[in-house]
Protein backbone atom coordinates (compact mmCIF):
# COMPACT_ATOMS: atom_id res chain seq x y z
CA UNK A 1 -44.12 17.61 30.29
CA UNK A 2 -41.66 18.49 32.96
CA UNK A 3 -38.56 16.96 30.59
CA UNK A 4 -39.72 18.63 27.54
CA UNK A 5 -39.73 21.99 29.32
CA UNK A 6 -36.42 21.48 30.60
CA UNK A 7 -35.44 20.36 26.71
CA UNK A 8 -36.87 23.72 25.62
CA UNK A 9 -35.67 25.77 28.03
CA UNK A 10 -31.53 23.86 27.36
CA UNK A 11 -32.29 24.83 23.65
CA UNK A 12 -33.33 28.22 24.79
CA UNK A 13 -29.99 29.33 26.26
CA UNK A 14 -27.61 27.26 23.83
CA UNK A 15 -29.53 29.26 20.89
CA UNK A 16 -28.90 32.41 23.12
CA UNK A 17 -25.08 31.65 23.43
CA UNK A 18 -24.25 30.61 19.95
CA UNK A 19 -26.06 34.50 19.40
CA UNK A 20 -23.99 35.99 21.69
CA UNK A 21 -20.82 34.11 21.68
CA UNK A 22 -18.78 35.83 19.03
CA UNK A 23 -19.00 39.21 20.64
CA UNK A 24 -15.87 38.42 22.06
CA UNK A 25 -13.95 39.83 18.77
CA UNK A 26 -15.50 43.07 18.46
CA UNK A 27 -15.26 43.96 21.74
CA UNK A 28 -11.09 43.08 21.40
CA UNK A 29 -11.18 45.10 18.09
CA UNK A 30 -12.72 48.25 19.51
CA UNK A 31 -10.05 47.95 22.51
CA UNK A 32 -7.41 47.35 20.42
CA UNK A 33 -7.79 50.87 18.62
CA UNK A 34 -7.09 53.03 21.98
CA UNK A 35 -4.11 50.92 22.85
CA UNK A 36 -2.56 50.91 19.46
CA UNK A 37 -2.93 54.64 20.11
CA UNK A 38 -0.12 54.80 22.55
CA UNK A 39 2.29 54.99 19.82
CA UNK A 40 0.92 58.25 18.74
CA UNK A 41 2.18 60.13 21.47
CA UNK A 42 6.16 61.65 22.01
CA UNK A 43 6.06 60.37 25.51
CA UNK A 44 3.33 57.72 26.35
CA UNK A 45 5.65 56.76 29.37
CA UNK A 46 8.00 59.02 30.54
CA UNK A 47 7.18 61.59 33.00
CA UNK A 48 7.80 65.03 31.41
CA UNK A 49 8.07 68.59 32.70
CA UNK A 50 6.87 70.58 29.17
CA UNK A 51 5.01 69.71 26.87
CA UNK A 52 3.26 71.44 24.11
CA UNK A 53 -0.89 70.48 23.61
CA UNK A 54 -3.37 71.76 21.51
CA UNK A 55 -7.07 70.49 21.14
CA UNK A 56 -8.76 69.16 19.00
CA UNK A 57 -7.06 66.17 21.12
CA UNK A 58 -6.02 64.27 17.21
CA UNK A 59 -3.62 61.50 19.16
CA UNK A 60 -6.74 61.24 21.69
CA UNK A 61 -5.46 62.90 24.91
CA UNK A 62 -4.52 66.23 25.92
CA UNK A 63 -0.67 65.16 25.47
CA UNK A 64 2.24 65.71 23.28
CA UNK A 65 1.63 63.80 19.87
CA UNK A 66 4.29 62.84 17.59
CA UNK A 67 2.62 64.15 14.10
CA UNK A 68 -0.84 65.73 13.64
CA UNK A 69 -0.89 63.89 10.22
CA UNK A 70 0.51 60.45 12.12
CA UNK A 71 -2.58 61.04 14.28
CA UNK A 72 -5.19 61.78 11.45
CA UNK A 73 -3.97 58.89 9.07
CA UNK A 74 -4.39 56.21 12.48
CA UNK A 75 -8.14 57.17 13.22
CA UNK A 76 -9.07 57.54 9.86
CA UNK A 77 -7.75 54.09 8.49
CA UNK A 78 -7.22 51.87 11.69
CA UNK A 79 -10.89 53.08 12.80
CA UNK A 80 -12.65 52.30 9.54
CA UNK A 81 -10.82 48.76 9.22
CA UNK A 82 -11.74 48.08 12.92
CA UNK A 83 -15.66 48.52 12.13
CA UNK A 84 -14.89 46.26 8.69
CA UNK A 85 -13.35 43.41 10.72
CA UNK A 86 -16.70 43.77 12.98
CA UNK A 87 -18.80 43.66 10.29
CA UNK A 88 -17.20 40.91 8.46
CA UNK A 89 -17.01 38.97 11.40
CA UNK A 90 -20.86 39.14 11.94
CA UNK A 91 -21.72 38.14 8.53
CA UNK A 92 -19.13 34.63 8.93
CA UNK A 93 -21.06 34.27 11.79
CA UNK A 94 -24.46 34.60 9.97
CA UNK A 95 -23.15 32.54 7.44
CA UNK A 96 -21.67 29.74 9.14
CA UNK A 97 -24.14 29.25 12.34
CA UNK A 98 -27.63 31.02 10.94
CA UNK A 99 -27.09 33.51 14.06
CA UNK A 100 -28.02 37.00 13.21
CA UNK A 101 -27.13 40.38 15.69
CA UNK A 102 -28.06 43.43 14.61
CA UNK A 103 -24.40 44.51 14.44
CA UNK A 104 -25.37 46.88 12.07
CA UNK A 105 -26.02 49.08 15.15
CA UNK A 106 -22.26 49.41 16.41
CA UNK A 107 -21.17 49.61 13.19
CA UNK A 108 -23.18 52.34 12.45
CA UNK A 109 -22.25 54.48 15.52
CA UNK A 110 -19.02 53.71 15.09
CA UNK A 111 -19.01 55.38 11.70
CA UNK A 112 -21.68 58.77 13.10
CA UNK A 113 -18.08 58.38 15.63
CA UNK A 114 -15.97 58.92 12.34
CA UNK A 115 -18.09 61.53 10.74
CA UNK A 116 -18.02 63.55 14.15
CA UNK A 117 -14.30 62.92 13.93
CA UNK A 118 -14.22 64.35 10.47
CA UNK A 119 -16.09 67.27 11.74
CA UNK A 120 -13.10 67.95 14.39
CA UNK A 121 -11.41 69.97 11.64
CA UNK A 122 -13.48 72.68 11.69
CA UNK A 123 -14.03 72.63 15.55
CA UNK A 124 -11.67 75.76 17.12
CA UNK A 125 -8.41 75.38 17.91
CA UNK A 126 -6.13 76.61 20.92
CA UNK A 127 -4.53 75.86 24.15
CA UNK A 128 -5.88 74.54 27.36
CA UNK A 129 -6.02 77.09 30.25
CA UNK A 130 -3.41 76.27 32.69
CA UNK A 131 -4.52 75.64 36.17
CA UNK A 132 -7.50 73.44 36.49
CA UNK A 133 -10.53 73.81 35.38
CA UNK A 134 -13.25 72.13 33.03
CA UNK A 135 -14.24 73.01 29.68
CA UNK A 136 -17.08 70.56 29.05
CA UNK A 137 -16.81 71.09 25.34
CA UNK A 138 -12.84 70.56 24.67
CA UNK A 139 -13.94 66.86 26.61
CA UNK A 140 -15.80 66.06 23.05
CA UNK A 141 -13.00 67.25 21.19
CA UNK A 142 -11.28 63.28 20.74
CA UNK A 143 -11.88 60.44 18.41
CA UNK A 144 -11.57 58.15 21.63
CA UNK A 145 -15.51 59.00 22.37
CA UNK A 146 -16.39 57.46 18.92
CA UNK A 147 -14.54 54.30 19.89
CA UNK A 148 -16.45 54.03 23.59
CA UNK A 149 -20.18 54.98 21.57
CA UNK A 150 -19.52 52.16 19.37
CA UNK A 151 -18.85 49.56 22.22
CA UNK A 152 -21.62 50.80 23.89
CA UNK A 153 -24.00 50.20 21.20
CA UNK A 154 -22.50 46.65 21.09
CA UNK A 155 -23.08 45.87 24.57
CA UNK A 156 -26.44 47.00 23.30
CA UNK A 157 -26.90 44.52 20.96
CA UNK A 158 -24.90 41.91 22.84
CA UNK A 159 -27.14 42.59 25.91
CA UNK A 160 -24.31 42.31 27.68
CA UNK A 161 -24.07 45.05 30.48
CA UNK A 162 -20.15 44.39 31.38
CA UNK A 163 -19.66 45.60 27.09
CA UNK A 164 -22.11 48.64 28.01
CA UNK A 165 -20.14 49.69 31.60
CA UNK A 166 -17.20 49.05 29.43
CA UNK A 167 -17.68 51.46 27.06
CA UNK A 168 -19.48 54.05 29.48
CA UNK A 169 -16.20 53.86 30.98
CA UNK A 170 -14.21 54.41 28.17
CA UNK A 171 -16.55 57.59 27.40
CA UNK A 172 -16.55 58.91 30.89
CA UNK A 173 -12.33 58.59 31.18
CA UNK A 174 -11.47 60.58 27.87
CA UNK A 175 -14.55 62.95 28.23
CA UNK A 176 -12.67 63.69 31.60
CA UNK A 177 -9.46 63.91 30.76
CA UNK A 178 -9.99 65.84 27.63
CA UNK A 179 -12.37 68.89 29.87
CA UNK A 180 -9.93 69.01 32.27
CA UNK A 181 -6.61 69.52 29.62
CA UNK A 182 -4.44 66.96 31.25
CA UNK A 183 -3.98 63.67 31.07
CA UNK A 184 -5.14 62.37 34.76
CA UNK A 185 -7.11 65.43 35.44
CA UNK A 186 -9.20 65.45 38.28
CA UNK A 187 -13.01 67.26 38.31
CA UNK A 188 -13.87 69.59 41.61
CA UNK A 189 -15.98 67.54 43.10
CA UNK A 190 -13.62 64.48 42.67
CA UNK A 191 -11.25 66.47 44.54
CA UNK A 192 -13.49 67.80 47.46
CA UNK A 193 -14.47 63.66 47.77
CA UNK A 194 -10.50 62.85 48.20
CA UNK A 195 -10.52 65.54 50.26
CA UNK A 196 -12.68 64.17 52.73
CA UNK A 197 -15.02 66.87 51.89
CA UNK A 198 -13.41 69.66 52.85
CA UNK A 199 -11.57 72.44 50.78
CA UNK A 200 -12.77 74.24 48.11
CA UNK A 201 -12.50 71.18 45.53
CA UNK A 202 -10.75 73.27 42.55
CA UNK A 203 -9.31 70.50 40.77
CA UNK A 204 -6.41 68.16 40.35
CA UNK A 205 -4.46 65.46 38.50
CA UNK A 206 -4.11 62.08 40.15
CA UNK A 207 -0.37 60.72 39.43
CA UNK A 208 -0.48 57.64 40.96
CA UNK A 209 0.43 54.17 38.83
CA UNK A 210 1.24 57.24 36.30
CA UNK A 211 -2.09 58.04 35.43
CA UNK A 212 -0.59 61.51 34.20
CA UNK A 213 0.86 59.91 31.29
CA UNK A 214 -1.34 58.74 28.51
CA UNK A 215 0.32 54.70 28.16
CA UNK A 216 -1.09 54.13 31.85
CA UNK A 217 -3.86 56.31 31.20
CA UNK A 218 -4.76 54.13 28.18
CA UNK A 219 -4.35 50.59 28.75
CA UNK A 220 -6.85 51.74 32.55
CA UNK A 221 -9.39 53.25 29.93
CA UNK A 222 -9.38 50.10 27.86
CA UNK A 223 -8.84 47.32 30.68
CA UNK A 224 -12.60 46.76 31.51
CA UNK A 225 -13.23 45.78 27.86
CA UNK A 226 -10.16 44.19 27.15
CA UNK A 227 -11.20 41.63 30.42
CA UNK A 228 -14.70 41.41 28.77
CA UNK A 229 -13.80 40.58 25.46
CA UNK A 230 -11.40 37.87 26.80
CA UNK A 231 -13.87 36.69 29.31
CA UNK A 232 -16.24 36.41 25.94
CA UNK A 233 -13.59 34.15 24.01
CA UNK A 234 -12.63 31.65 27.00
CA UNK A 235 -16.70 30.79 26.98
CA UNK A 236 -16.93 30.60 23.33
């Protein structure tokens, strides 16, 4: 009785990896699409003095992009082939090992990420306030947050909770950057923290490893599922 429970419980969690095991690929796909970003901006590396930025954030950050149009064309074909590959992906799987995820989930709010970025054209336009502050809205003013709502929802569906932190991450880091206006911006009470609690905690950007620039900025947002994903393929 003993053995067959043990047999059961073997077949248990080799059914539960061969499930799980291919979420290595979407999880690479969706962290792909922020990095490939880079490229969208004038200076992704290089310290500058004056720059000119204008929300809706269309390159992703509150930094200098290249071309609007450069911007629109990446998010609105790179995005939608991302959530293809995932999909396609899930149905070898299905085909080829009788697994099924509901990967339809991800998918889906990947795409509700799409439509919202659609909807970014007829969200106001302007300038960030100089100084710091936080505008809570201009944070949900960037495609990025459709990219970091779809890799939640896979950790979801992966029940993996280093794929959901990963994406909460992702969320929290452009949400922040884009309130604040500046790439590396810092909220109040972040400030009054480094400040040992003292000072009026007004707001600030943090510079160091370059987090003022959106390349560094970037590959820290997508690290955590980058290290997931490849975590996720040396098991498979």
């Amino acid at each position: 009785m003993g053995d067959m429970l043990s047999d059961l419980h073997d077949l248990k969690n080799r059914s539960r990896r061969l499930a799980h095991g291919g979420a290595w690929l979407p999880a690479l796909a969706l962290a792909a699409l922020p990095l490939l970003s880079i490229a969208l901006y004038r200076h992704p590396f290089a310290p500058v003095t004056e720059i000119i930025i204008e929300y809706p954030y269309w390159a992703g950050l509150p930094h200098q992009q290249r071309a609007a149009l450069l911007s629109y064309l990446f998010w609105m074909v790179l995005a939608p082939l991302a959530f293809v590959l995932v999909a396609q992906w899930y149905r070898y799987r299905e085909r080829r090992h009788g697994v099924r995820v509901p990967w339809r989930v991800p998918v889906a709010a990947g795409s509700l990420g799409l439509l919202a970025l659609v909807a970014l054209f007829a969200a106001p336009t302007g300038t960030p306030a100089l100084g710091f502050g936080t505008n809570w809205w201009q944070g949900l003013l960037t495609p990025l947050l459709g990219v970091a709502v779809a890799a939640f929802a896979l950790g979801l569906v992966e029940r993996s909770p280093a794929i959901v932190l990963a994406g909460a991450w992702m969320a929290a880091v452009a949400w922040q950057f884009c309130a604040t206006g500046q790439v590396g911006g810092l909220l109040g009470w972040q400030t009054w923290l480094l400040g040992g609690g003292s000072g009026p905690g007004l707001g600030g950007q943090v510079t160091l490893l370059g987090m003022d620039r959106p390349a560094p900025a970037l590959i820290l947002m997508s690290l955590p599922l980058v290290v997931v994903g490849l975590f996720r393929l040396r098991r498979s």
